[in-house]
N, C-alpha and C. Protein backbone atom coordinates (compact mmCIF):
# COMPACT_ATOMS: atom_id res chain seq x y z
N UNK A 1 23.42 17.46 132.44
CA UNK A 1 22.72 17.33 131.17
C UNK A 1 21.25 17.00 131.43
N UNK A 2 20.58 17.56 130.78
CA UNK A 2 19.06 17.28 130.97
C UNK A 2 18.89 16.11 130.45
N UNK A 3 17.56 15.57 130.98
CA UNK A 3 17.24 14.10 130.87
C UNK A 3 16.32 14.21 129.61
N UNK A 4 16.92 13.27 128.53
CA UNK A 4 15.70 13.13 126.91
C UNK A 4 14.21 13.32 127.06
N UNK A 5 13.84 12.21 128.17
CA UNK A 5 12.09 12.82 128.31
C UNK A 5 11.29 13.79 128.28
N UNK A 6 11.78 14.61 129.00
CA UNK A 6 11.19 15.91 128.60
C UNK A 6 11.11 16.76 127.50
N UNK A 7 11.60 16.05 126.74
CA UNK A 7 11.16 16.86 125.23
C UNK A 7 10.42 15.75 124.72
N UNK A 8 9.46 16.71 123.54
CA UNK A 8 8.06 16.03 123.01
C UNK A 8 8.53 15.69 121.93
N UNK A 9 10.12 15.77 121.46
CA UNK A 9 10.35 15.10 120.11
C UNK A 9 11.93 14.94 120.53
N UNK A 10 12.04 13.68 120.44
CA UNK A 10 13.60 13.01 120.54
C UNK A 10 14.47 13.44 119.21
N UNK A 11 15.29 14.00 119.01
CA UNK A 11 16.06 14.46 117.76
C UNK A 11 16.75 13.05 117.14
N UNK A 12 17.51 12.66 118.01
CA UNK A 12 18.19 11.37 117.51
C UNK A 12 17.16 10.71 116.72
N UNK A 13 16.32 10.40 117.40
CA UNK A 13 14.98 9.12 116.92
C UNK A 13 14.69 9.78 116.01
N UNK A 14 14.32 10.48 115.41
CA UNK A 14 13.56 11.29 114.64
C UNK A 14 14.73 11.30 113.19
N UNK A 15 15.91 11.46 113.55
CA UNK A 15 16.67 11.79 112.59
C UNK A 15 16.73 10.28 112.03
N UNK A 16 17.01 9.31 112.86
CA UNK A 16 17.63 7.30 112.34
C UNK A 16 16.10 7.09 111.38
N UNK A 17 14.52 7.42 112.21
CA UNK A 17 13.58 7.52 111.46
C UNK A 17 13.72 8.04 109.84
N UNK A 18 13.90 9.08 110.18
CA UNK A 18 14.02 10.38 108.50
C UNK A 18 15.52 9.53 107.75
N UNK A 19 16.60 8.54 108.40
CA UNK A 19 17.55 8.08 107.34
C UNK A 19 17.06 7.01 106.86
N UNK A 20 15.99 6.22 107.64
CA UNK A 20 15.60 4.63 107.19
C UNK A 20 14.04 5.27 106.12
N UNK A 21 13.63 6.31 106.69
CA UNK A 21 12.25 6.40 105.46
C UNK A 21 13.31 7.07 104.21
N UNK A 22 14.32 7.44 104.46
CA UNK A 22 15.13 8.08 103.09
C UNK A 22 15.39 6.98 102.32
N UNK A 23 16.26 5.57 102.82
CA UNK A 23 16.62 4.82 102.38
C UNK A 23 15.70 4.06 101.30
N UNK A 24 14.84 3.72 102.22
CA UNK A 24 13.40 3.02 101.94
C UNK A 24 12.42 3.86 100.83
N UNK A 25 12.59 5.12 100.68
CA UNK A 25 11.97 5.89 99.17
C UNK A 25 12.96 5.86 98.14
N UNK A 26 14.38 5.91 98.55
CA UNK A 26 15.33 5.68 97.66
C UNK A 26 15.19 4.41 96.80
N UNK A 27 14.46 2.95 97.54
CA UNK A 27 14.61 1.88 96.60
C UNK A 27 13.33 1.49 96.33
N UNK A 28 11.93 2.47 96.52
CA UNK A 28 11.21 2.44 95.77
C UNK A 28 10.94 3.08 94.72
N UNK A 29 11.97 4.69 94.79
CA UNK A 29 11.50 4.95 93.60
C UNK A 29 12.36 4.65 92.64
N UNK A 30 13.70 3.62 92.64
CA UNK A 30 14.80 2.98 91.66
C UNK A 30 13.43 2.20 91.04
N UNK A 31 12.27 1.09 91.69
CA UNK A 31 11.39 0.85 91.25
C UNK A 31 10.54 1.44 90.55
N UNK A 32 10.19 2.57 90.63
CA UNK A 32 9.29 2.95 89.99
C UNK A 32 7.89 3.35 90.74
N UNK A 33 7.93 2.52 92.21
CA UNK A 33 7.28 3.10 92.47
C UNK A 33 6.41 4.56 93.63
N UNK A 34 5.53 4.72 94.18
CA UNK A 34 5.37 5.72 94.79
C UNK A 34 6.66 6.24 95.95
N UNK A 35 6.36 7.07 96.76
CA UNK A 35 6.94 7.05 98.02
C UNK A 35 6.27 6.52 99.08
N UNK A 36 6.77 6.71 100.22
CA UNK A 36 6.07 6.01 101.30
C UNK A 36 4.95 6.71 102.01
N UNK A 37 3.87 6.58 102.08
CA UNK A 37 3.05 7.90 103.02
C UNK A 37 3.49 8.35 104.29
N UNK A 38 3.30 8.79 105.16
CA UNK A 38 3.60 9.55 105.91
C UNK A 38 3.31 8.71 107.70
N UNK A 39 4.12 7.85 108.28
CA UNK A 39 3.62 7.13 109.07
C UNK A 39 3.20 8.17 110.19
N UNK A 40 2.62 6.96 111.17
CA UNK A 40 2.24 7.95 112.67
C UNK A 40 2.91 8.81 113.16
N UNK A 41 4.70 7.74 113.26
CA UNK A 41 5.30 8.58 114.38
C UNK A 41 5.50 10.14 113.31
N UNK A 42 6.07 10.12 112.10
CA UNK A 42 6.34 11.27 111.74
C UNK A 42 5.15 12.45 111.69
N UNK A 43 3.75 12.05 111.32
CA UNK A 43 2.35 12.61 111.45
C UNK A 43 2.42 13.37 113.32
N UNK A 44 2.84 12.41 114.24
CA UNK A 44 2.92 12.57 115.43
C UNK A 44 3.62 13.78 115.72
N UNK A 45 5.38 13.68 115.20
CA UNK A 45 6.37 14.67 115.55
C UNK A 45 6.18 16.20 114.36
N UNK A 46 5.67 16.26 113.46
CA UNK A 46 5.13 17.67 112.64
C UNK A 46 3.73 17.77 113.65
N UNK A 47 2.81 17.23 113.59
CA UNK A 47 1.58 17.88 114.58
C UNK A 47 2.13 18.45 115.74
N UNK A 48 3.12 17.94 116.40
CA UNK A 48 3.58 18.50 118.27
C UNK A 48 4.45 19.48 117.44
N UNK A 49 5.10 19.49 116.61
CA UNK A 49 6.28 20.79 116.71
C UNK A 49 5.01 21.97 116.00
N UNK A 50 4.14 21.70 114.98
CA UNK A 50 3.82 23.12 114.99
C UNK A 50 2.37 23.77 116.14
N UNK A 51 1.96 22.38 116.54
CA UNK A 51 1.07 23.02 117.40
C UNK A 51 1.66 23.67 118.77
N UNK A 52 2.78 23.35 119.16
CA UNK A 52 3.74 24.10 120.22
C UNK A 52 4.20 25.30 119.71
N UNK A 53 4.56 25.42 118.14
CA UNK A 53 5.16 26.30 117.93
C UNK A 53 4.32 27.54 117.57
N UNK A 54 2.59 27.22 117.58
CA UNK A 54 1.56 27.81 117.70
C UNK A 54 1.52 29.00 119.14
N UNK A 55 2.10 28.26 120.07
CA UNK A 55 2.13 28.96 121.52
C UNK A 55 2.98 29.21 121.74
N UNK A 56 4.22 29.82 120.64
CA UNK A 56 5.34 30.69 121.37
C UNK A 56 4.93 32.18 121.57
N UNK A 57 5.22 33.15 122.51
CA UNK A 57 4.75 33.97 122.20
C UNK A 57 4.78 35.15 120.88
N UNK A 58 5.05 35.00 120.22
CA UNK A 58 5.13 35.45 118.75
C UNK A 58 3.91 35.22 117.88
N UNK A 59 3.25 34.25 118.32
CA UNK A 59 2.05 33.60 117.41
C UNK A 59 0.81 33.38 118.42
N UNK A 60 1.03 33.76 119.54
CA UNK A 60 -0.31 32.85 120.52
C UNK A 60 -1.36 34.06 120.66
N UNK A 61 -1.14 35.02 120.23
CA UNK A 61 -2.57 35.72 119.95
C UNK A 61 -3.02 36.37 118.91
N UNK A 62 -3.15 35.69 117.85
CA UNK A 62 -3.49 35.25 116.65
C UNK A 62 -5.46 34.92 116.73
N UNK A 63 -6.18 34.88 115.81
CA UNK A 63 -7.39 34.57 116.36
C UNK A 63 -7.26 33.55 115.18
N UNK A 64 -6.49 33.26 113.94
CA UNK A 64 -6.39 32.71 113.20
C UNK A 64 -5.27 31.40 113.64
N UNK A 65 -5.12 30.76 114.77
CA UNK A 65 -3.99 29.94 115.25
C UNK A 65 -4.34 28.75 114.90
N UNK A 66 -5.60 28.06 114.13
CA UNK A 66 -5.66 26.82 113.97
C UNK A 66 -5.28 26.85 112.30
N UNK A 67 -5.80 28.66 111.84
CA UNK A 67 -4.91 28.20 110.06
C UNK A 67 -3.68 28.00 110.25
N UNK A 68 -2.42 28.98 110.93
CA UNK A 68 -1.38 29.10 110.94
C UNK A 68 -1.10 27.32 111.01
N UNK A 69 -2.04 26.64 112.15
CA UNK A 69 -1.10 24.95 112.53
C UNK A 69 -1.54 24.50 111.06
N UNK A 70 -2.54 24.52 110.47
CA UNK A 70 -2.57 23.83 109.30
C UNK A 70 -2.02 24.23 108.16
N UNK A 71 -1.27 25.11 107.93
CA UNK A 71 -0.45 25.96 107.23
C UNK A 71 1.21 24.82 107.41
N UNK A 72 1.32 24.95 108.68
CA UNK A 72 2.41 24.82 108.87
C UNK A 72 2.60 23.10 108.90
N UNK A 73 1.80 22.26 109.19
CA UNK A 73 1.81 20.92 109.07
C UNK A 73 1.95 20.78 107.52
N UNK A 74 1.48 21.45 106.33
CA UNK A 74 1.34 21.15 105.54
C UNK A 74 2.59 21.53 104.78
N UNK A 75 2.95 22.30 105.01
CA UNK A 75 4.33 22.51 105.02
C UNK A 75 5.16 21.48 105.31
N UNK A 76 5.26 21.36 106.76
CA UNK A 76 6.47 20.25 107.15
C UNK A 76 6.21 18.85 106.20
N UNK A 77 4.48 18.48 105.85
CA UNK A 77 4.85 17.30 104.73
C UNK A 77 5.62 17.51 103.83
N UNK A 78 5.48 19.00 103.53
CA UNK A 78 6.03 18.81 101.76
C UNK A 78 7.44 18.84 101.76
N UNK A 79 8.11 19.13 102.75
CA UNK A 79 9.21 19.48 102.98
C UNK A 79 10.07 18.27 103.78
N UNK A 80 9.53 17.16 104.42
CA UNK A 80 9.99 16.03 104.85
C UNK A 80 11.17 15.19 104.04
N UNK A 81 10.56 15.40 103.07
CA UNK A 81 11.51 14.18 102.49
C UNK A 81 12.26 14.84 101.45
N UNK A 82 12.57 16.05 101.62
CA UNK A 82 13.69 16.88 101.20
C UNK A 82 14.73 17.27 102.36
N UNK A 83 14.57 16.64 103.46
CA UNK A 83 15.62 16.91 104.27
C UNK A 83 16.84 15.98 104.31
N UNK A 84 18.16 16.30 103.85
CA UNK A 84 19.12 16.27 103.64
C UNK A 84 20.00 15.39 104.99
N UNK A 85 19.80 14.12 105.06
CA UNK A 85 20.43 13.07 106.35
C UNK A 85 21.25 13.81 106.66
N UNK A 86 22.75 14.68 106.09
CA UNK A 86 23.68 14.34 106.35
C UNK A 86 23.85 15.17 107.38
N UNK A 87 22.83 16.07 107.76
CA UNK A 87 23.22 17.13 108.87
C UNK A 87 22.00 16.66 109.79
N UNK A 88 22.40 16.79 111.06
CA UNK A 88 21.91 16.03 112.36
C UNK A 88 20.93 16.46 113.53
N UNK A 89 19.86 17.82 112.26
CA UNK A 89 18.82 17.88 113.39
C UNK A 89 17.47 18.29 112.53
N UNK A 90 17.16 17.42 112.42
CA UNK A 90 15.80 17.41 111.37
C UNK A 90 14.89 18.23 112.63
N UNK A 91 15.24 18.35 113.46
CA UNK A 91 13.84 19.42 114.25
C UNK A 91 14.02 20.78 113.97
N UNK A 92 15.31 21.31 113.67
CA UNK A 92 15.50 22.87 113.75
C UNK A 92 14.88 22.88 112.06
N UNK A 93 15.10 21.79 111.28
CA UNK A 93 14.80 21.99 110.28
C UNK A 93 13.29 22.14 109.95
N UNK A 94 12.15 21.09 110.16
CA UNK A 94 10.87 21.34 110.18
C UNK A 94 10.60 22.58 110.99
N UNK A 95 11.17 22.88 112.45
CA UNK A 95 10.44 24.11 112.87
C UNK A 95 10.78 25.39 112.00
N UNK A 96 11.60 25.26 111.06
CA UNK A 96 12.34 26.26 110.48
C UNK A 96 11.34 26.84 109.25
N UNK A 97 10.98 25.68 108.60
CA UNK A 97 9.87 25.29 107.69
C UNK A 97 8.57 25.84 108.24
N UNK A 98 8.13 25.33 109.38
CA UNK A 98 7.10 25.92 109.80
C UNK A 98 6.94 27.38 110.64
N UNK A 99 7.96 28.01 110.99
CA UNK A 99 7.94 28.96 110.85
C UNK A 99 7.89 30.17 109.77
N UNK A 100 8.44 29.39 108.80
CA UNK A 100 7.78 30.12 107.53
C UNK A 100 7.07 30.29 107.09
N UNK A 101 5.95 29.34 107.72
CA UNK A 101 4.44 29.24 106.76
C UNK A 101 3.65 29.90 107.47
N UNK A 102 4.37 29.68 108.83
CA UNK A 102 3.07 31.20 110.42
C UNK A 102 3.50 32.14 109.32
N UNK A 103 4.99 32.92 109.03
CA UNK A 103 4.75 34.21 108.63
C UNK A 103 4.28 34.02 107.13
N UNK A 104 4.36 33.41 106.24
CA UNK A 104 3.42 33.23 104.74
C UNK A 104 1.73 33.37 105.14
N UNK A 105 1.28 32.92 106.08
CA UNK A 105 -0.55 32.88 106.71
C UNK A 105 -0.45 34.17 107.43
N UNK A 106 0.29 34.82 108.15
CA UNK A 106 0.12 35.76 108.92
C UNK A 106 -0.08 37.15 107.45
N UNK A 107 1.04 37.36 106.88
CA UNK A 107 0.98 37.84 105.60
C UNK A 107 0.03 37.77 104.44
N UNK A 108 -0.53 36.76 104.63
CA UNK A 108 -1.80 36.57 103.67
C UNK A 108 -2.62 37.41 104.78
N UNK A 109 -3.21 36.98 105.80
CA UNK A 109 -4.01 37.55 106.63
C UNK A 109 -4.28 39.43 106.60
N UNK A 110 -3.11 39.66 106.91
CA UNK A 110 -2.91 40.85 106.97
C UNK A 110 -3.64 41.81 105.86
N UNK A 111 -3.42 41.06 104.31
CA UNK A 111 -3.63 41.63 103.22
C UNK A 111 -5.04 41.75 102.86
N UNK A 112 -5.58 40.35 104.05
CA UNK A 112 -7.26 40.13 103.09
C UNK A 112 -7.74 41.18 104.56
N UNK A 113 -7.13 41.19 105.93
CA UNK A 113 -7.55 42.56 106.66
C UNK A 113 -7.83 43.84 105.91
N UNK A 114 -6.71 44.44 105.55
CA UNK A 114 -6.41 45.26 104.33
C UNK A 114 -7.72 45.89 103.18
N UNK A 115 -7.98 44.66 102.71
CA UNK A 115 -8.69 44.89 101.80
C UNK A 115 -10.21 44.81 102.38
N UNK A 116 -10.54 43.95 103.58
CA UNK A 116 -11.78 44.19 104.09
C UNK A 116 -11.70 45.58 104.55
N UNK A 117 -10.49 46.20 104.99
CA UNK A 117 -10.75 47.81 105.83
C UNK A 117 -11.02 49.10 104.38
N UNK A 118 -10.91 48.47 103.19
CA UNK A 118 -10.68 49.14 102.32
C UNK A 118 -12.18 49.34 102.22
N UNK A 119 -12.81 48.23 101.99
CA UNK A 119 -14.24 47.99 101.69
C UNK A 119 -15.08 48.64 102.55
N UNK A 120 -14.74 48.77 104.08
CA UNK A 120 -15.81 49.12 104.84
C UNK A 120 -15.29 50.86 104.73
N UNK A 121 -14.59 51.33 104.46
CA UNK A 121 -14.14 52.64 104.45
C UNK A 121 -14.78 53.57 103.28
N UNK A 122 -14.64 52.77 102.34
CA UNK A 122 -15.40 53.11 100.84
C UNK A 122 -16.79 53.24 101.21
N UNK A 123 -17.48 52.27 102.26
CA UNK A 123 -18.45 52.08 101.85
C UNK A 123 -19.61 53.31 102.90
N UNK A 124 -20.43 53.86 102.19
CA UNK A 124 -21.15 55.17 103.16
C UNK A 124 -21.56 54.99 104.49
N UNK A 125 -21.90 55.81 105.22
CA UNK A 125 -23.14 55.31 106.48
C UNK A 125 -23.97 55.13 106.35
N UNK A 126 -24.88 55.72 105.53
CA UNK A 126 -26.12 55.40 105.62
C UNK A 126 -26.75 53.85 105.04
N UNK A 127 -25.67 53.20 104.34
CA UNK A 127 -25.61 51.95 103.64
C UNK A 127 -25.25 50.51 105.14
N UNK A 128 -24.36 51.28 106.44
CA UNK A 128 -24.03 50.84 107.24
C UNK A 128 -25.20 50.70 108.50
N UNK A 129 -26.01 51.61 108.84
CA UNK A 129 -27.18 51.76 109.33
C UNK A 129 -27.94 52.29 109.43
N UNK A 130 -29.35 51.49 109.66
CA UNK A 130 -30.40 51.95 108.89
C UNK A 130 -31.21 52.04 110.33
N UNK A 131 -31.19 53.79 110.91
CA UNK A 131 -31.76 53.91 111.98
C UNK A 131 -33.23 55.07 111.68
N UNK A 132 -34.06 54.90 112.27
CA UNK A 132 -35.14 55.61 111.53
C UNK A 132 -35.54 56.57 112.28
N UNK A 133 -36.28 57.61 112.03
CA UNK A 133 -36.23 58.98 112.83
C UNK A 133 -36.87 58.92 114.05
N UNK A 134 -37.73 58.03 114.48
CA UNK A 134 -38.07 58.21 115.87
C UNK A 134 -37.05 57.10 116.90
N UNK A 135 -35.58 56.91 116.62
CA UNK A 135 -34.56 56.19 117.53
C UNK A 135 -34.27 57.14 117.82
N UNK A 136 -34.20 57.38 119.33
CA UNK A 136 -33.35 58.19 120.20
C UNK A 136 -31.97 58.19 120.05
N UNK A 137 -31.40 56.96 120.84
CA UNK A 137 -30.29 56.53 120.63
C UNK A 137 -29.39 56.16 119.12
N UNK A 138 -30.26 55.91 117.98
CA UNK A 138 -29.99 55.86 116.81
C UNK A 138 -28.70 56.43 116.43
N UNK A 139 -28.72 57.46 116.62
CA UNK A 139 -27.35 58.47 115.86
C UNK A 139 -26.08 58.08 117.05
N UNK A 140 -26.53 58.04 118.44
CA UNK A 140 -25.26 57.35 119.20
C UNK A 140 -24.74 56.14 118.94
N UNK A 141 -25.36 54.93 118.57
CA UNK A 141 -25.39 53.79 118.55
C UNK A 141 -24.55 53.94 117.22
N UNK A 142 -24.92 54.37 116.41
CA UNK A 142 -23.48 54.64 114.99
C UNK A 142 -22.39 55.14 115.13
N UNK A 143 -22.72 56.48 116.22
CA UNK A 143 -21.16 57.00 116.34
C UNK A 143 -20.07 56.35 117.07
N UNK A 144 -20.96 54.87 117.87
CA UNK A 144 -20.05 54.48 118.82
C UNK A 144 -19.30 53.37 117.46
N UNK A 145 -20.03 53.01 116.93
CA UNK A 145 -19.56 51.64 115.66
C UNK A 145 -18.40 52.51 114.85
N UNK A 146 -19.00 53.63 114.58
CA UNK A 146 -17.90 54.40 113.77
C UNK A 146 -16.81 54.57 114.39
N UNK A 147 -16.62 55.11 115.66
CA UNK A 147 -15.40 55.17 116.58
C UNK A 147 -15.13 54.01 116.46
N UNK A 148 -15.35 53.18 116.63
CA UNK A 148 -14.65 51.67 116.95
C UNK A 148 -14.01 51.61 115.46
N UNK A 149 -14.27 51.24 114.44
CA UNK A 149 -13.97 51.10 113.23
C UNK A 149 -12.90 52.03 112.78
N UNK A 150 -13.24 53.32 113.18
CA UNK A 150 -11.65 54.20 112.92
C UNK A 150 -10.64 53.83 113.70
N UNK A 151 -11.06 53.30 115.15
CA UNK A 151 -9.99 53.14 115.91
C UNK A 151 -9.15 51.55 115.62
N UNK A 152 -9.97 50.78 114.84
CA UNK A 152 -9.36 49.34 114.47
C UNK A 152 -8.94 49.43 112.90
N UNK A 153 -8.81 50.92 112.73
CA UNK A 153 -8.09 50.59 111.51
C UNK A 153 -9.46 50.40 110.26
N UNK A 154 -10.59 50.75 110.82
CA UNK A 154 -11.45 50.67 109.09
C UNK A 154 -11.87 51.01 108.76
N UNK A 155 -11.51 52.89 108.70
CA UNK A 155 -11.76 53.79 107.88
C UNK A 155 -10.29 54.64 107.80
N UNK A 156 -10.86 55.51 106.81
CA UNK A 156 -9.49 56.28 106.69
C UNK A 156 -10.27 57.39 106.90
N UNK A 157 -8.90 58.83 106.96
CA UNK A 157 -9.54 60.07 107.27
C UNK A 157 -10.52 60.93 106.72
N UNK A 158 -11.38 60.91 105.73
CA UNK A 158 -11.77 61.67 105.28
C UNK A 158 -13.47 60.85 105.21
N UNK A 159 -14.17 62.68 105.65
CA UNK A 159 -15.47 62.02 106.16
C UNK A 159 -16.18 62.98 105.24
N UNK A 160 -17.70 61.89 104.64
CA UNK A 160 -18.27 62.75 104.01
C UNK A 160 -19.17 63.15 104.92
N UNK A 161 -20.07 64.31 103.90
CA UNK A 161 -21.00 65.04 104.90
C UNK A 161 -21.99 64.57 105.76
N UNK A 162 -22.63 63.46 105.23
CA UNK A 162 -23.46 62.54 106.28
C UNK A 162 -22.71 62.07 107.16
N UNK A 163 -21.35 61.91 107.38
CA UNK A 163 -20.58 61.39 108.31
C UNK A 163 -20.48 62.75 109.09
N UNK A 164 -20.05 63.37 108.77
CA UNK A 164 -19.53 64.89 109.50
C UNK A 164 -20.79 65.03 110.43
N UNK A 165 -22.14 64.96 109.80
CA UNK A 165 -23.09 65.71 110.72
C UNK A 165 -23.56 64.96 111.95
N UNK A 166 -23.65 63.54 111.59
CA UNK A 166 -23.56 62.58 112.55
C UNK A 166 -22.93 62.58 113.68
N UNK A 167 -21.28 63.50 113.62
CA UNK A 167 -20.33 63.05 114.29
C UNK A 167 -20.91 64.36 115.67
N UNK A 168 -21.17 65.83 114.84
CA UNK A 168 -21.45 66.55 115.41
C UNK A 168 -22.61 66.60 116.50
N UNK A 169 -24.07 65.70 115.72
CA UNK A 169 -24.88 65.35 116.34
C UNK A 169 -24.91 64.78 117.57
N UNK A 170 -24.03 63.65 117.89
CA UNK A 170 -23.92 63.02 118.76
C UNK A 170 -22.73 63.63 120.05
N UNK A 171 -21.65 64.60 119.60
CA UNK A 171 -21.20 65.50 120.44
C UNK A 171 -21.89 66.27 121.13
N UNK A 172 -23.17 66.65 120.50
CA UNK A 172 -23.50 67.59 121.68
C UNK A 172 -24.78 67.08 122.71
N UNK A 173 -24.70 67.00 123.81
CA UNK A 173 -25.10 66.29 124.45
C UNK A 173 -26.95 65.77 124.75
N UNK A 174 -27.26 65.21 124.99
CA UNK A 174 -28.87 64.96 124.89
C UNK A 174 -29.56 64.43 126.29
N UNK A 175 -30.61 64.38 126.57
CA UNK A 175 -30.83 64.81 127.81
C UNK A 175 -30.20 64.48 128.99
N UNK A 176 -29.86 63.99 130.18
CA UNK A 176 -29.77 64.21 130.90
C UNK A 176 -28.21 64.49 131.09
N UNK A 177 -27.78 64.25 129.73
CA UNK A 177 -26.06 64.24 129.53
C UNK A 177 -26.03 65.96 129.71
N UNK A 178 -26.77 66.50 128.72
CA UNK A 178 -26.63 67.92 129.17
C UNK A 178 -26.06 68.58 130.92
N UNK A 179 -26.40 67.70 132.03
CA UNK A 179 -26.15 68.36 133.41
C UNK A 179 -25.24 67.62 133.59
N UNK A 180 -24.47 66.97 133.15
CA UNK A 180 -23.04 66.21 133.99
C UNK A 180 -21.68 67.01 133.08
């Protein structure tokens, strides 16, 4: 049997914790009053489970990995003191929670991607750069941005004619490209 230490969150402890803060909101709110805030150790054990659960590989190359942890901490508060004593692993349960909220942020993400690729697709070249007739390189220096942008997804197929001639322009070769 593996030895307890090596894990960054003791289940047992964690669970006797989550039955005595249950108990203890139970006979404040017969009072009337608030609940209890949120002590260290529990602040402690939601920060380590979703910032680990930040670096599984499923989520670790993300460029958005510090919303996803704050997504998901915020989550495991709201969801703390709806966990149910009578079953005996409040960790599968918060990571369970916070795995829902990586894919709820990942899903938002996706959509506001989406709609930025919509925007830059709509929007013309000549509005995109403003190169003036004595740049050499001018018309390359766009076609390379434009390639990049179709290839990441932020345009769609259909090119108008200032796009078309551009594309042609820069295909055919210019000086010294001509001899290779």
């Amino acid at each position: 049997m593996t030895d307890q230490k090596n894990f960054y969150v003791n289940n047992k402890e964690l669970l006797e914790h989550l039955i005595k803060r249950k108990a203890i909101n139970n006979e404040r709110e017969a009072k009337g009053l608030e609940k209890l805030k949120v002590d260290d150790y529990l602040g402690y054990v939601i920060k380590e489970i979703a910032r680990r659960l930040a670096f599984r590989p499923n989520f670790i190359n993300y460029t958005f990995r510090e919303d996803l942890i704050g997504d998901a901490i915020e989550s495991g508060l709201k969801g703390i003191d709806k966990y149910d004593v009578s079953y005996n692993n409040p960790f599968a349960y918060i990571t369970q929670i916070m795995w829902h909220a990586f894919v709820r942020r990942i899903q938002t993400e996706q959509k506001q991607q989406s709609i930025k690729a919509a925007m830059i697709s709509e929007m013309p070249l000549d509005e995109l750069f403003a190169t003036q007739d004595h740049d050499d390189d001018g018309v390359q220096y766009s076609h390379h941005i434009m390639n990049y942008l179709r290839e990441n997804n932020f345009s769609h197929d259909r090119l108008s004619e200032t796009d078309a001639k551009l594309v042609v322009e820069v295909i055919e070769p210019v000086g010294l490209e001509r001899f290779f």
